[in-house]
N, C-alpha and C. Protein backbone atom coordinates (compact mmCIF):
# COMPACT_ATOMS: atom_id res chain seq x y z
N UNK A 1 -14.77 -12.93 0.46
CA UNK A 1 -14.05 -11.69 0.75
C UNK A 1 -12.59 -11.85 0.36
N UNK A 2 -11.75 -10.41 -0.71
CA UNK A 2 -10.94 -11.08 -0.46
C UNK A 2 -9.68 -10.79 0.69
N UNK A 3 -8.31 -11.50 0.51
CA UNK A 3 -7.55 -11.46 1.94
C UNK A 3 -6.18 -10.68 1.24
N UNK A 4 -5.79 -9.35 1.41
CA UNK A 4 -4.24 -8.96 0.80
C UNK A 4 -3.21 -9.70 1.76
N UNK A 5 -2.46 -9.93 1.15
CA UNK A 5 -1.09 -10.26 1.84
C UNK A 5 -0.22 -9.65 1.52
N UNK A 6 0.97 -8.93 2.22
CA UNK A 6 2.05 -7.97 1.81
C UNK A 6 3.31 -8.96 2.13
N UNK A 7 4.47 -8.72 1.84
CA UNK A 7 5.44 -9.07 1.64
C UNK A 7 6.70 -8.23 0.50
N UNK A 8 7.62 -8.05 1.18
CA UNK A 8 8.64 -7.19 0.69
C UNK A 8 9.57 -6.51 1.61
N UNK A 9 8.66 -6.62 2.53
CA UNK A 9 9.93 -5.71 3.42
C UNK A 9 10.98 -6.28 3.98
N UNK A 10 11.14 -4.84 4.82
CA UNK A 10 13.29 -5.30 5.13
C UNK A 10 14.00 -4.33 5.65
N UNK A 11 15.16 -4.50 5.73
CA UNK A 11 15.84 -3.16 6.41
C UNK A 11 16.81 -2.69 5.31
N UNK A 12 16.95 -1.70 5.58
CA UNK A 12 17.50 -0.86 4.34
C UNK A 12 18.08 0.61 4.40
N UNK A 13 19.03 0.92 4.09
CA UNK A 13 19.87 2.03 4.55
C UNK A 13 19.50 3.33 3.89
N UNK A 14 19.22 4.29 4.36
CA UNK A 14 18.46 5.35 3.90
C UNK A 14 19.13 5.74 2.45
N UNK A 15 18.23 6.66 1.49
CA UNK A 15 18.57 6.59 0.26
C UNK A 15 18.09 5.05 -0.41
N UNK A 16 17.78 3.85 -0.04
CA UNK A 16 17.85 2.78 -1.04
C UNK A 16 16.48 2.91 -1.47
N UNK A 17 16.20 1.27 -1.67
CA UNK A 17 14.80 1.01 -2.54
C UNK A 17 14.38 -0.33 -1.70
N UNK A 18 12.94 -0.44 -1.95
CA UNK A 18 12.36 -1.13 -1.44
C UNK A 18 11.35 -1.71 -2.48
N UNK A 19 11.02 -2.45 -2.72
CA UNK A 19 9.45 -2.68 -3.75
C UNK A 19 8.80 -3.85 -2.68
N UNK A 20 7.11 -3.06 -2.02
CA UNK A 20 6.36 -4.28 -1.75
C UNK A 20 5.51 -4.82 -2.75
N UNK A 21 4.83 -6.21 -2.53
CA UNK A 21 4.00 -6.29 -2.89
C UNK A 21 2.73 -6.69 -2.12
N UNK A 22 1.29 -6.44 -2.56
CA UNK A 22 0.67 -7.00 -1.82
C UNK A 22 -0.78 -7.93 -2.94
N UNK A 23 -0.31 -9.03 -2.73
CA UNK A 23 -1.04 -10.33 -3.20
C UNK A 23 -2.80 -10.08 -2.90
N UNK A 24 -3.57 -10.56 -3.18
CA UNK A 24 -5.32 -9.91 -2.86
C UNK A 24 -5.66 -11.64 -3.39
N UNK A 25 -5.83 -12.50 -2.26
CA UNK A 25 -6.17 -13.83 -2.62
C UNK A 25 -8.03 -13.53 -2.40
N UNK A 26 -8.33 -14.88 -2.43
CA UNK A 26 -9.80 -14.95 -2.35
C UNK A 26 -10.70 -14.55 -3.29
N UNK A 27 -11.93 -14.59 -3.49
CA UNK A 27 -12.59 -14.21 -4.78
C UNK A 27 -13.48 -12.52 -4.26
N UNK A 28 -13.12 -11.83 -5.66
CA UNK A 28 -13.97 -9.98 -5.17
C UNK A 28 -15.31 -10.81 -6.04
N UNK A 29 -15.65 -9.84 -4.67
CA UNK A 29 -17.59 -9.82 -5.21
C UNK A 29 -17.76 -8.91 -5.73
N UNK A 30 -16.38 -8.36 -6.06
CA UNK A 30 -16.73 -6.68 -6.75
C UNK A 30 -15.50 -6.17 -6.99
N UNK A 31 -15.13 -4.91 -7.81
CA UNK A 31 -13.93 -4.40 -7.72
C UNK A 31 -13.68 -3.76 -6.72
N UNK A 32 -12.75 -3.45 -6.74
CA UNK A 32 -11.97 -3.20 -5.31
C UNK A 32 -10.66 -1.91 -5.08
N UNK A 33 -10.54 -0.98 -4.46
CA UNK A 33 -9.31 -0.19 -4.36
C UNK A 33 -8.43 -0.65 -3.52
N UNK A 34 -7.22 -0.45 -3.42
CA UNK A 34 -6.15 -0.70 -2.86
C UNK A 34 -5.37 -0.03 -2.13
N UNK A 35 -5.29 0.04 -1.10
CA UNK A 35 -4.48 1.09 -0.40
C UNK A 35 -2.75 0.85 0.39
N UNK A 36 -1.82 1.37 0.31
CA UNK A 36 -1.52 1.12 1.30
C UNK A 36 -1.14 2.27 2.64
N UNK A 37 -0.95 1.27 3.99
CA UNK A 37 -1.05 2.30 5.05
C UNK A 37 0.46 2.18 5.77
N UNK A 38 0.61 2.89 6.51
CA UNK A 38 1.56 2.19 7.74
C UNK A 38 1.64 3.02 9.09
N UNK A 39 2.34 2.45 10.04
CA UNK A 39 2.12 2.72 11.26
C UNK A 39 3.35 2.53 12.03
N UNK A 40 3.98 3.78 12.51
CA UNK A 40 4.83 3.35 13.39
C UNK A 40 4.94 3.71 14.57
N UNK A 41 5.80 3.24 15.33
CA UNK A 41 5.92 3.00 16.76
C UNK A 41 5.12 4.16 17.28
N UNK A 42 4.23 4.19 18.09
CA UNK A 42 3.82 5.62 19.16
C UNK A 42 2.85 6.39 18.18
N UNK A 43 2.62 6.28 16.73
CA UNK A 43 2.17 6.88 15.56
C UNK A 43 1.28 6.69 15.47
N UNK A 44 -0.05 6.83 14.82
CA UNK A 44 -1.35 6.89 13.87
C UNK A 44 -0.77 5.84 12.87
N UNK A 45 -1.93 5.08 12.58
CA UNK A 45 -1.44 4.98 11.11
C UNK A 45 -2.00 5.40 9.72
N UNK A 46 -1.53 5.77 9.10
CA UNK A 46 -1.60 6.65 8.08
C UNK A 46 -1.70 6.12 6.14
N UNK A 47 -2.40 6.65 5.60
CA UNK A 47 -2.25 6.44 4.36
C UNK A 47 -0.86 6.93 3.76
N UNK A 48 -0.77 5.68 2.91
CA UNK A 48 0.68 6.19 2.20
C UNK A 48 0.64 6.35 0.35
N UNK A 49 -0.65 5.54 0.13
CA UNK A 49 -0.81 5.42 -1.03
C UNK A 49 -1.98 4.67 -1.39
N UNK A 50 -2.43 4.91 -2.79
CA UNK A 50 -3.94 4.22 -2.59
C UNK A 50 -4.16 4.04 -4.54
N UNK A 51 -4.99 3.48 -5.06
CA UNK A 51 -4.78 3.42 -5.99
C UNK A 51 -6.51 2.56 -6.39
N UNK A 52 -6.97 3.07 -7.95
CA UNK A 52 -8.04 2.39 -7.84
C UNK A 52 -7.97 1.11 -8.65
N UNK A 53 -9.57 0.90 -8.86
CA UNK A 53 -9.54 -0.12 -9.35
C UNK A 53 -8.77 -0.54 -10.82
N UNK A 54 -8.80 0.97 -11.23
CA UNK A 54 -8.43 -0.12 -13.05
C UNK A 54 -7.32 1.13 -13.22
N UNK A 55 -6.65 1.14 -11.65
CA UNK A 55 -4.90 1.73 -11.63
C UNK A 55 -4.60 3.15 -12.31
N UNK A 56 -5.69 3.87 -12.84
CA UNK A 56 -5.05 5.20 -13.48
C UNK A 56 -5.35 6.16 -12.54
N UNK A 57 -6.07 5.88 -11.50
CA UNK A 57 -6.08 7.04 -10.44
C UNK A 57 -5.20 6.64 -9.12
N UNK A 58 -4.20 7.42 -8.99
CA UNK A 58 -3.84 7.34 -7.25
C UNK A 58 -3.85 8.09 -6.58
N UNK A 59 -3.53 8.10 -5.75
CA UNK A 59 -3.29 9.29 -4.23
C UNK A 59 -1.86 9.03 -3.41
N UNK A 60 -1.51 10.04 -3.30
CA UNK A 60 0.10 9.90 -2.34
C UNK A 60 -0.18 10.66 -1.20
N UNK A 61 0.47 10.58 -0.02
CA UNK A 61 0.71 11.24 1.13
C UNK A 61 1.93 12.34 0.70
N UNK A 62 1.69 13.10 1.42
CA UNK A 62 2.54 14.43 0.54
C UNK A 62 4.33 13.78 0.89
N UNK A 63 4.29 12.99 2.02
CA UNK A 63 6.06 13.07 2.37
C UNK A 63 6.60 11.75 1.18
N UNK A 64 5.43 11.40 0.78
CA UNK A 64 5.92 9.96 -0.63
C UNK A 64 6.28 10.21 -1.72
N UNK A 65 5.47 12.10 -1.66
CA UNK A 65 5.22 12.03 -3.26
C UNK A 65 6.56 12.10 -4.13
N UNK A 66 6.37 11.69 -5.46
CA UNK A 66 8.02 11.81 -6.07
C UNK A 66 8.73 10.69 -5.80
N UNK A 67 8.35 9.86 -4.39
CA UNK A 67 9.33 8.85 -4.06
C UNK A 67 9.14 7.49 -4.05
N UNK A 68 6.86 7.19 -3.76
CA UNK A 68 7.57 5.77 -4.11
C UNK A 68 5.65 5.95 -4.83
N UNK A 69 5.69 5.25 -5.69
CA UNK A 69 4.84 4.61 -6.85
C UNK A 69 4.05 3.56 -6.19
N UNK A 70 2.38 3.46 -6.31
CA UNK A 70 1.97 2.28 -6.39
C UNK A 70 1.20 2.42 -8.08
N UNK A 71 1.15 0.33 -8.10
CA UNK A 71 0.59 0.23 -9.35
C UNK A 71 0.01 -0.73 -8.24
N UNK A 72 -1.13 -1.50 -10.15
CA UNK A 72 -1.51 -2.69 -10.11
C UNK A 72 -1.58 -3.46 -11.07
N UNK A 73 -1.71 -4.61 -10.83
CA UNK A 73 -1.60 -5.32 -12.28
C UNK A 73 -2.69 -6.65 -11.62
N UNK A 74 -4.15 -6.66 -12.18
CA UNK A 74 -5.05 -6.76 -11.90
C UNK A 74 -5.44 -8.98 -12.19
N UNK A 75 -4.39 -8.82 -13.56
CA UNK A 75 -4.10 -10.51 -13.88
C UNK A 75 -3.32 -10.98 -12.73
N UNK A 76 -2.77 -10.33 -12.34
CA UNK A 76 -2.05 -11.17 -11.15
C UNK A 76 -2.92 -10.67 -9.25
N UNK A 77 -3.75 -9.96 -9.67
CA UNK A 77 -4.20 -9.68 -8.56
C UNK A 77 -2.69 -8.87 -7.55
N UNK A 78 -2.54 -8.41 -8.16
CA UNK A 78 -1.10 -8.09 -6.92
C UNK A 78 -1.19 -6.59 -7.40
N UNK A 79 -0.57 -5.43 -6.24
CA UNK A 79 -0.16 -3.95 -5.90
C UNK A 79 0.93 -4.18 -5.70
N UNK A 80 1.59 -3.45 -5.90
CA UNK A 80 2.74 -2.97 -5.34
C UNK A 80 3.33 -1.68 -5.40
N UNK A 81 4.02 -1.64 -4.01
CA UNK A 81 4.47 -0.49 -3.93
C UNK A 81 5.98 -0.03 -4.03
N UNK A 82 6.67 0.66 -5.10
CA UNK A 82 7.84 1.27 -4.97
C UNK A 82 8.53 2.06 -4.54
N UNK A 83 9.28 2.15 -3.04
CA UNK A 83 9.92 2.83 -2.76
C UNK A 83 11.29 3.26 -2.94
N UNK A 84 11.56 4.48 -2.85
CA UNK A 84 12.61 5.00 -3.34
C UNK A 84 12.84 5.93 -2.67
N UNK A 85 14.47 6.12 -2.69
CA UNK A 85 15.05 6.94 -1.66
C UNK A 85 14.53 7.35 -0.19
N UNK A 86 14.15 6.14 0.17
CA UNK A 86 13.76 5.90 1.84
C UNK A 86 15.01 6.44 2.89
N UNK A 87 13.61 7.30 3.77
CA UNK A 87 13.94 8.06 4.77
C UNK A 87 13.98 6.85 6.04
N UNK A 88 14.53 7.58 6.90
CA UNK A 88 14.48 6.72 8.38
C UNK A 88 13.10 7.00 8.84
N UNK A 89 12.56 8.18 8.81
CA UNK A 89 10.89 8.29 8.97
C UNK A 89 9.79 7.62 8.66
N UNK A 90 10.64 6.60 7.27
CA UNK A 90 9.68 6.01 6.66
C UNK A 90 9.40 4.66 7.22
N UNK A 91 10.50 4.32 8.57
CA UNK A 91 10.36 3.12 9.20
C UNK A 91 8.78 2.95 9.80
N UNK A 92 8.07 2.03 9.49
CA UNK A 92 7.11 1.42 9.86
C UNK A 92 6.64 -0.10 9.50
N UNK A 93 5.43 -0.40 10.07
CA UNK A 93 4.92 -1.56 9.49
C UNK A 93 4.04 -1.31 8.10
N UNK A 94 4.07 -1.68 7.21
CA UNK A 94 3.68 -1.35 6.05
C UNK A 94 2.40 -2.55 5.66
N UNK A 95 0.74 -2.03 5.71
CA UNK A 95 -0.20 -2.68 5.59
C UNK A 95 -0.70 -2.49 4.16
N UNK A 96 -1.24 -3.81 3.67
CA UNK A 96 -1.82 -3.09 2.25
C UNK A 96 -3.57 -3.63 2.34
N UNK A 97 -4.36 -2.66 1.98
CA UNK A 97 -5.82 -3.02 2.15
C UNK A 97 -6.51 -3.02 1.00
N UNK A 98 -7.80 -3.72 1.00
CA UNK A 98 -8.51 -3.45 -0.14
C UNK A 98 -10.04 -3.43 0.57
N UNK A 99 -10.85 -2.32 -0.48
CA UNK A 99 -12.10 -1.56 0.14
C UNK A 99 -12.60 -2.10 -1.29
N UNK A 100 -14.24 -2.64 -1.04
CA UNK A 100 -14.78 -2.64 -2.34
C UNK A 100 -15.56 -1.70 -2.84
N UNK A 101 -15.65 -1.28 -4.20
CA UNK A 101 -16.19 -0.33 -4.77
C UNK A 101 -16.76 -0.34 -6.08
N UNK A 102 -18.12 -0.14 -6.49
CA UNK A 102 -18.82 -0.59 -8.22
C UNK A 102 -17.77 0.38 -8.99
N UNK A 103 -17.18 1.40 -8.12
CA UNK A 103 -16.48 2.51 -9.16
C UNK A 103 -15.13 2.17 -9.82
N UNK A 104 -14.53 1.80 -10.90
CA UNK A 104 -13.48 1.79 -11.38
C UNK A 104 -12.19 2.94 -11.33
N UNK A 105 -12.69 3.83 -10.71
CA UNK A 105 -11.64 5.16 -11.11
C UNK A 105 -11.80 5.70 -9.51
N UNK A 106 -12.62 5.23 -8.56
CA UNK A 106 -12.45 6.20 -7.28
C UNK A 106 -11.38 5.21 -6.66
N UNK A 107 -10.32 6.39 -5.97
CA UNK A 107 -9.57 6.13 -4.75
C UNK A 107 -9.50 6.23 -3.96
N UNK A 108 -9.80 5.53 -2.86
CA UNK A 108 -10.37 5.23 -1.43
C UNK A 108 -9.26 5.47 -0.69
N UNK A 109 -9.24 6.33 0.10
CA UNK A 109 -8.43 7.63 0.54
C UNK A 109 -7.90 7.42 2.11
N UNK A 110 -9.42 6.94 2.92
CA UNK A 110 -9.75 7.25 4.22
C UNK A 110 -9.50 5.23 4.62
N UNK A 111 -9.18 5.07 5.54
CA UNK A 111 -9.19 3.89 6.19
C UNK A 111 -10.41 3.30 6.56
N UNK A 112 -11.41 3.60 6.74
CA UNK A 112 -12.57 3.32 7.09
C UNK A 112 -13.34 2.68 5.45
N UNK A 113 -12.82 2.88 4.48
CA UNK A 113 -13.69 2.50 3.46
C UNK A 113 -12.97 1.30 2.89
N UNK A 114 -11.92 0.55 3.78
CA UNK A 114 -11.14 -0.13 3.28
C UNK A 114 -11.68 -1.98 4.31
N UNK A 115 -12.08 -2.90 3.78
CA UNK A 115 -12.61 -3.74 4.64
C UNK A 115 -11.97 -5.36 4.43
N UNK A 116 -10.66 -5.00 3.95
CA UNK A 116 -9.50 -6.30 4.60
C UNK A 116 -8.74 -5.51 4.65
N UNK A 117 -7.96 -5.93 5.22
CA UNK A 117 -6.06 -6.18 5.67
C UNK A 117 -5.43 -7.13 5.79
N UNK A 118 -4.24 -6.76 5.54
CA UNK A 118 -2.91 -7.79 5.46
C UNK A 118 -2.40 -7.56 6.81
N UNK A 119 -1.37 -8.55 7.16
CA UNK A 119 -1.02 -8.56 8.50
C UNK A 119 0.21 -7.44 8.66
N UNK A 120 0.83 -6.84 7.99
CA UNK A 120 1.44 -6.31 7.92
C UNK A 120 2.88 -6.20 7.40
N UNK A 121 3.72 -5.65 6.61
CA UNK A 121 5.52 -6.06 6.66
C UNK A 121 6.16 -5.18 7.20
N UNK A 122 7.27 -4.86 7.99
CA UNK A 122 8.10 -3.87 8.30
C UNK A 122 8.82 -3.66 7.31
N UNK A 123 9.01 -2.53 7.72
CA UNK A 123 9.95 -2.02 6.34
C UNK A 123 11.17 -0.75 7.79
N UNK A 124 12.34 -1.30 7.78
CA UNK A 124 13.51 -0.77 8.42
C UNK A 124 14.10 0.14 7.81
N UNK A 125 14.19 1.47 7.89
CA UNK A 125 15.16 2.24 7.36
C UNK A 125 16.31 2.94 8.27
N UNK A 126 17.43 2.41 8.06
CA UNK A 126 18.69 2.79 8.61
C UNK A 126 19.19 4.07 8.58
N UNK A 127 19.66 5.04 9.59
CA UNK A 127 20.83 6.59 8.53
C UNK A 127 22.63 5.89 9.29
């Protein structure tokens, strides 16, 4: 199975940038979509971005869109996500998952179709 690990976050004064990444160690028994989620204090946690297997399809949460980008780059096994012009709303813990799938182009949307996680990074946004 494999295991994402995220790393990138930080605190950061509204308006800046952020780029996570999230690493996908272990061996896929299959391809795989990528999501990421986050969750803050008292909150749901929520999709923020999702992306498939061979990266030309994504999905944004409507308050991201325009603002932060995920890719992948599949030789390195790593996602990442670009944020930009971060809100104080956008403070949460920032999870990145991967769901396996035979499909190359579907993006796994819903949390439930997603079967690792990373432990999580915060990501601080200051006003």
């Amino acid at each position: 199975q494999v295991q994402p690990v995220e790393s990138g976050g930080g605190l950061v004064q509204a308006g800046g940038s952020l780029r996570l990444s999230c690493t996908v160690s272990g061996r896929a028994l299959s391809r795989y979509g990528v999501g990421w989620f986050r969750q803050a204090p008292e909150k749901e946690r929520e999709v923020v971005a999702a992306i498939s297997w061979n990266g030309a399809n994504t999905y944004y949460e409507d308050s991201v869109k325009g603002r932060f980008t995920i890719s992948r780059d599949n030789a390195k096994n790593t996602v990442y996500l670009q944020m930009n012009s971060l809100k104080p709303e956008d403070t949460a813990v920032y999870y990145c998952a991967a769901g396996y799938t035979t499909s190359g182009v579907l993006v796994l949307t819903t949390a439930n179709r997603y079967n690792s996680w990373g432990q999580g990074t915060q990501v601080t946004v200051s006003s």
